[in-house]
Protein backbone atom coordinates (compact mmCIF):
# COMPACT_ATOMS: atom_id res chain seq x y z
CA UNK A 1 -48.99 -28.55 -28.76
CA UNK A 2 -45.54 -29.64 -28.71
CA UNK A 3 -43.49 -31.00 -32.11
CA UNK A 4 -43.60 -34.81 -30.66
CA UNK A 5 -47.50 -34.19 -31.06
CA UNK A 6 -47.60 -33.43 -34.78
CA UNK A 7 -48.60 -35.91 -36.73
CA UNK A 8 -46.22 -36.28 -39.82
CA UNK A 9 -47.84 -36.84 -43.56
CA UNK A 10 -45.29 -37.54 -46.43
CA UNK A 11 -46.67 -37.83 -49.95
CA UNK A 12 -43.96 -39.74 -51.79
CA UNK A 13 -43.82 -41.35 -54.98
CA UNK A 14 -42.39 -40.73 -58.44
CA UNK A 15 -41.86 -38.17 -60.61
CA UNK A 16 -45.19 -36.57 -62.14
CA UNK A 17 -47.23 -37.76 -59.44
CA UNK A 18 -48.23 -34.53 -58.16
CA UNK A 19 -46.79 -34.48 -55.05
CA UNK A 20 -46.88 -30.65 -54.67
CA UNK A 21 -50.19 -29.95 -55.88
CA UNK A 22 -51.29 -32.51 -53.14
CA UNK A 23 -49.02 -31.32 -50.47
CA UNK A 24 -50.57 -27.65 -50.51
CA UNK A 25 -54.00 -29.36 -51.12
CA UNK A 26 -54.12 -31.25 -47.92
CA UNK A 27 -52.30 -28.17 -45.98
CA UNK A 28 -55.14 -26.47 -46.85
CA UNK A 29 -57.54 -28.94 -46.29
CA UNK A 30 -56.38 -29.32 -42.66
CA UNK A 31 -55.24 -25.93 -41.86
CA UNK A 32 -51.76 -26.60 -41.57
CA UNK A 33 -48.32 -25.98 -43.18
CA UNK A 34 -46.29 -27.84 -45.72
CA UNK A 35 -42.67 -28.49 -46.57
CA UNK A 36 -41.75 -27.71 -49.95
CA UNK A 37 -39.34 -30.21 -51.45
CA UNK A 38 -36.04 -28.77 -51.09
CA UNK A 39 -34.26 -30.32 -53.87
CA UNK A 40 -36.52 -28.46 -56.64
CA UNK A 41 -35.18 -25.10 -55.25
CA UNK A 42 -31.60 -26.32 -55.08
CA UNK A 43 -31.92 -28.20 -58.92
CA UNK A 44 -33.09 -25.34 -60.48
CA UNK A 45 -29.92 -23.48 -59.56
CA UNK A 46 -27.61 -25.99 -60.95
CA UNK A 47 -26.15 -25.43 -64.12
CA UNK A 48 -25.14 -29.16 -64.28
CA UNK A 49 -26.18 -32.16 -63.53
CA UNK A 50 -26.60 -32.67 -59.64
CA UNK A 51 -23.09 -34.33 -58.49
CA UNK A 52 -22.82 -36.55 -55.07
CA UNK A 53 -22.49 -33.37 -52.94
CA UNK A 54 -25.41 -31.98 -53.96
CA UNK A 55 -27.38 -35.04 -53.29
CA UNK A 56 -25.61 -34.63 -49.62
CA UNK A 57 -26.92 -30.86 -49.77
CA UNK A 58 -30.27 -31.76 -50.45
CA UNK A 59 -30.15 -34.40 -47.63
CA UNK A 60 -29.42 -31.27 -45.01
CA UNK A 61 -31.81 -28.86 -46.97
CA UNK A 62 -34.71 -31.13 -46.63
CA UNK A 63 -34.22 -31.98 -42.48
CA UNK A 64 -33.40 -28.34 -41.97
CA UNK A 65 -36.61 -26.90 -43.92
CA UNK A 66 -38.77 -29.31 -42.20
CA UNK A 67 -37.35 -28.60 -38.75
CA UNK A 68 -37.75 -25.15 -39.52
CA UNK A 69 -41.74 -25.51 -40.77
CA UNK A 70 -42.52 -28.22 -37.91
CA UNK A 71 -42.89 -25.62 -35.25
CA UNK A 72 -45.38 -24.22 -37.35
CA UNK A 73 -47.46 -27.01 -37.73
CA UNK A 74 -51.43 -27.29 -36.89
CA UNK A 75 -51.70 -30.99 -35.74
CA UNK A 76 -50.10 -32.31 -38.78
CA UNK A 77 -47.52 -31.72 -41.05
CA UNK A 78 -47.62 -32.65 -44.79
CA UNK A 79 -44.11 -32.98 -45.92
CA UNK A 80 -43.58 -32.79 -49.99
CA UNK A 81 -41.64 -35.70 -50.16
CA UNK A 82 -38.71 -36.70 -47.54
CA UNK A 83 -35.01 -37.30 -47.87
CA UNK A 84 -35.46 -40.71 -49.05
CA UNK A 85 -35.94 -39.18 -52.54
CA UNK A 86 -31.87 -38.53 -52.01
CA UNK A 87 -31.34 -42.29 -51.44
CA UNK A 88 -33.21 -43.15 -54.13
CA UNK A 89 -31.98 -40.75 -56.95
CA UNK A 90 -28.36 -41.84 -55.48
CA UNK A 91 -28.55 -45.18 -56.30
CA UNK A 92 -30.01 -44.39 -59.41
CA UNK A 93 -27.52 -41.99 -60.44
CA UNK A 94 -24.17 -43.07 -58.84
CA UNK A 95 -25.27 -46.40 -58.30
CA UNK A 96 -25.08 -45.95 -54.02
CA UNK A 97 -26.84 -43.72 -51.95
CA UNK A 98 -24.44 -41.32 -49.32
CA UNK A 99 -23.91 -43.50 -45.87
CA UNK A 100 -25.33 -40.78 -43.64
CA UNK A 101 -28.58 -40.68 -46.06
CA UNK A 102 -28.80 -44.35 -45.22
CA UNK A 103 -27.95 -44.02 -41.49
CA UNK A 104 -30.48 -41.38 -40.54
CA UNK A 105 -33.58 -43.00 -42.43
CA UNK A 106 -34.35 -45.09 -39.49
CA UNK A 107 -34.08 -41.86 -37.36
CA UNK A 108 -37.15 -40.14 -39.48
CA UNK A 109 -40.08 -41.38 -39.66
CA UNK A 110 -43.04 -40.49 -40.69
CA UNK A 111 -46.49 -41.40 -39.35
CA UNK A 112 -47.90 -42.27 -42.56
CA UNK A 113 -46.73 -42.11 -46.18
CA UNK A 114 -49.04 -41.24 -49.31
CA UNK A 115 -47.02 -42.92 -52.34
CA UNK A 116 -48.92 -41.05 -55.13
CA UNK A 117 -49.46 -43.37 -58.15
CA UNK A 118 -48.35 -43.48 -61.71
CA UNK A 119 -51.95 -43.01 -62.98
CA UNK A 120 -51.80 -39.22 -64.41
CA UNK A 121 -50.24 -38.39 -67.00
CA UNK A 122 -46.89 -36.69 -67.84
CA UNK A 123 -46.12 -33.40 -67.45
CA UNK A 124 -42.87 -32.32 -68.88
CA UNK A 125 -40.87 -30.01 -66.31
CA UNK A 126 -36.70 -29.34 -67.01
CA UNK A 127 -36.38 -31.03 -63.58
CA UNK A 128 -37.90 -34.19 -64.70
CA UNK A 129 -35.49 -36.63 -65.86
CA UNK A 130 -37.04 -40.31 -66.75
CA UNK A 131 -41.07 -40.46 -68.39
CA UNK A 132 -39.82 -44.03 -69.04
CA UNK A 133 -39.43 -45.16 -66.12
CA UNK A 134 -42.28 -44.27 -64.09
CA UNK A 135 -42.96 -47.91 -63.15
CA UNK A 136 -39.57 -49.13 -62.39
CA UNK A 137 -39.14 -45.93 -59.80
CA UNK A 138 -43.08 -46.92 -58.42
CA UNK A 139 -41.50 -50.24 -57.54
CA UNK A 140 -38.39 -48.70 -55.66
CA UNK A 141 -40.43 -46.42 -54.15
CA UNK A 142 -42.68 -49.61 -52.57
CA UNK A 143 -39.43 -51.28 -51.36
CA UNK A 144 -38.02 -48.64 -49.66
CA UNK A 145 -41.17 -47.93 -47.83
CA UNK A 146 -41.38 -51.66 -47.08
CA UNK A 147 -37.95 -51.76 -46.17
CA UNK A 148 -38.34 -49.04 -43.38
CA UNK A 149 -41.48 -51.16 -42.43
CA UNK A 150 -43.30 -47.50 -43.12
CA UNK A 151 -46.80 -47.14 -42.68
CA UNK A 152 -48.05 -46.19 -46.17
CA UNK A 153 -51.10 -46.17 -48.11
CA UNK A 154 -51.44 -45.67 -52.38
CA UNK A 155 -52.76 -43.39 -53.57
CA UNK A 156 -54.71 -43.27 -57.08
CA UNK A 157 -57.20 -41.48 -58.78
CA UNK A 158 -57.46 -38.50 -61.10
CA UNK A 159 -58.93 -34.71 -59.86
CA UNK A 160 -60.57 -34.27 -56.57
CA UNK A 161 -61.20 -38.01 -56.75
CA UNK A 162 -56.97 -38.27 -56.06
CA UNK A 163 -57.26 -35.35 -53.40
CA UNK A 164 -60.70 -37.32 -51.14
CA UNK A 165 -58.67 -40.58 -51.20
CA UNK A 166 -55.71 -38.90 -49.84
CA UNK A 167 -57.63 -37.70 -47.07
CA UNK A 168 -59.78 -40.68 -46.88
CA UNK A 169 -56.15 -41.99 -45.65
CA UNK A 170 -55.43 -39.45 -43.44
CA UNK A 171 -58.66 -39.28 -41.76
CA UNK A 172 -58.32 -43.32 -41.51
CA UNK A 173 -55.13 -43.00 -39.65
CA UNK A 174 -56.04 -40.22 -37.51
CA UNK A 175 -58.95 -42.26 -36.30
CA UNK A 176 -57.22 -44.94 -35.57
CA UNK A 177 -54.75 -43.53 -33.30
C-alpha cells in the first residue's frame, strides 16, 4: 500500500478530552500505528512557558513525526491531534497564530476528524493550562474544523461507550468511501 492510500484519523479537541488514551485505543483496535502528539514531549522539557518559537518547533515536530510514522501505517493512521493545536494555542497565547502554521493547514488534511467532547471530567496534568475554559476552546475547535471545511464527527460518551462511537465513526466513513 502506498502513503496516498492511508486513510488519515485525527482525534482533536480540547484539553482533557482524552485524546491519547483514544489514539492508542483505536491503533489497537485497527492494527495500526499512532502519532503521539509532539508538543507534550517538547512542553515537558521547557522550563518556561512555551514562547512563539516553540510553537514554530512544535509545528515541524508534529509534520516530521507523522511523516516519519505514516510509512508505517496499516490502512489508517490515527494521528493524536494535528498541528492545528499550534494555531490554536497561538492565538490564544500571543493573540496570532505563526503565518506558515496558517499557510500549510490547507496543505494537510485529514480524512476525518474525531473532536473528542468536553463530557469527562478533569484530570489535572502540569501541561494542562485552562479547566475553565473547556467550552470556549470546544467552540474554537468547531470553527477551525468548519473553517477548513474538515470532515469531522463529535465524539461523546464516557468508557468503552466513548471508544465504540469513535469507531462507529470510523467504520461509517470507511464504508462510505
Amino acid at each position: 500500500m502506498i502513503k496516498s492510500d492511508i486513510i488519515k484519523i485525527a482525534v482533536v479537541g480540547p484539553e482533557s478530552t482524552g485524546k491519547s488514551h483514544m489514539s492508542k485505543y483505536l491503533a489497537r483496535h485497527y492494527q495500526t500505528v499512532w502519532v503521539p502528539e509532539y508538543a507534550r514531549e517538547y512542553c515537558e522539557k521547557l522550563t518556561e512557558p512555551p514562547t512563539w518559537q516553540d510553537e514554530i518547533n512544535m509545528f515541524h515536530g508534529q509534520l516530521s513525526l507523522e511523516a516519519t510514522i505514516l510509512p508505517k501505517a496499516n490502512k489508517l493512521l490515527i494521528c493524536d491531534t494535528t498541528f492545528i493545536t499550534v494555531k490554536i494555542w497561538s492565538d490564544e497565547i500571543f493573540g496570532k497564530a505563526p503565518q506558515e502554521v496558517i499557510d500549510e493547514l490547507p496543505k494537510h488534511p485529514y480524512d476525518l476528524y474525531l473532536l473528542l467532547d468536553i463530557d469527562l471530567p478533569w484530570q489535572d496534568d502540569p501541561l494542562r493550562d485552562f479547566p475553565h475554559k473547556r467550552e470556549h476552546f470546544l467552540d474554537v475547535w468547531h470553527k477551525e474544523l468548519q473553517a477548513l471545511h474538515a470532515n469531522y464527527v463529535t465524539i461523546s460518551g464516557t468508557g468503552q461507550n466513548r471508544y465504540q462511537n469513535a469507531v462507529n465513526a470510523i467504520n461509517a466513513y470507511i464504508n462510505s468511501n
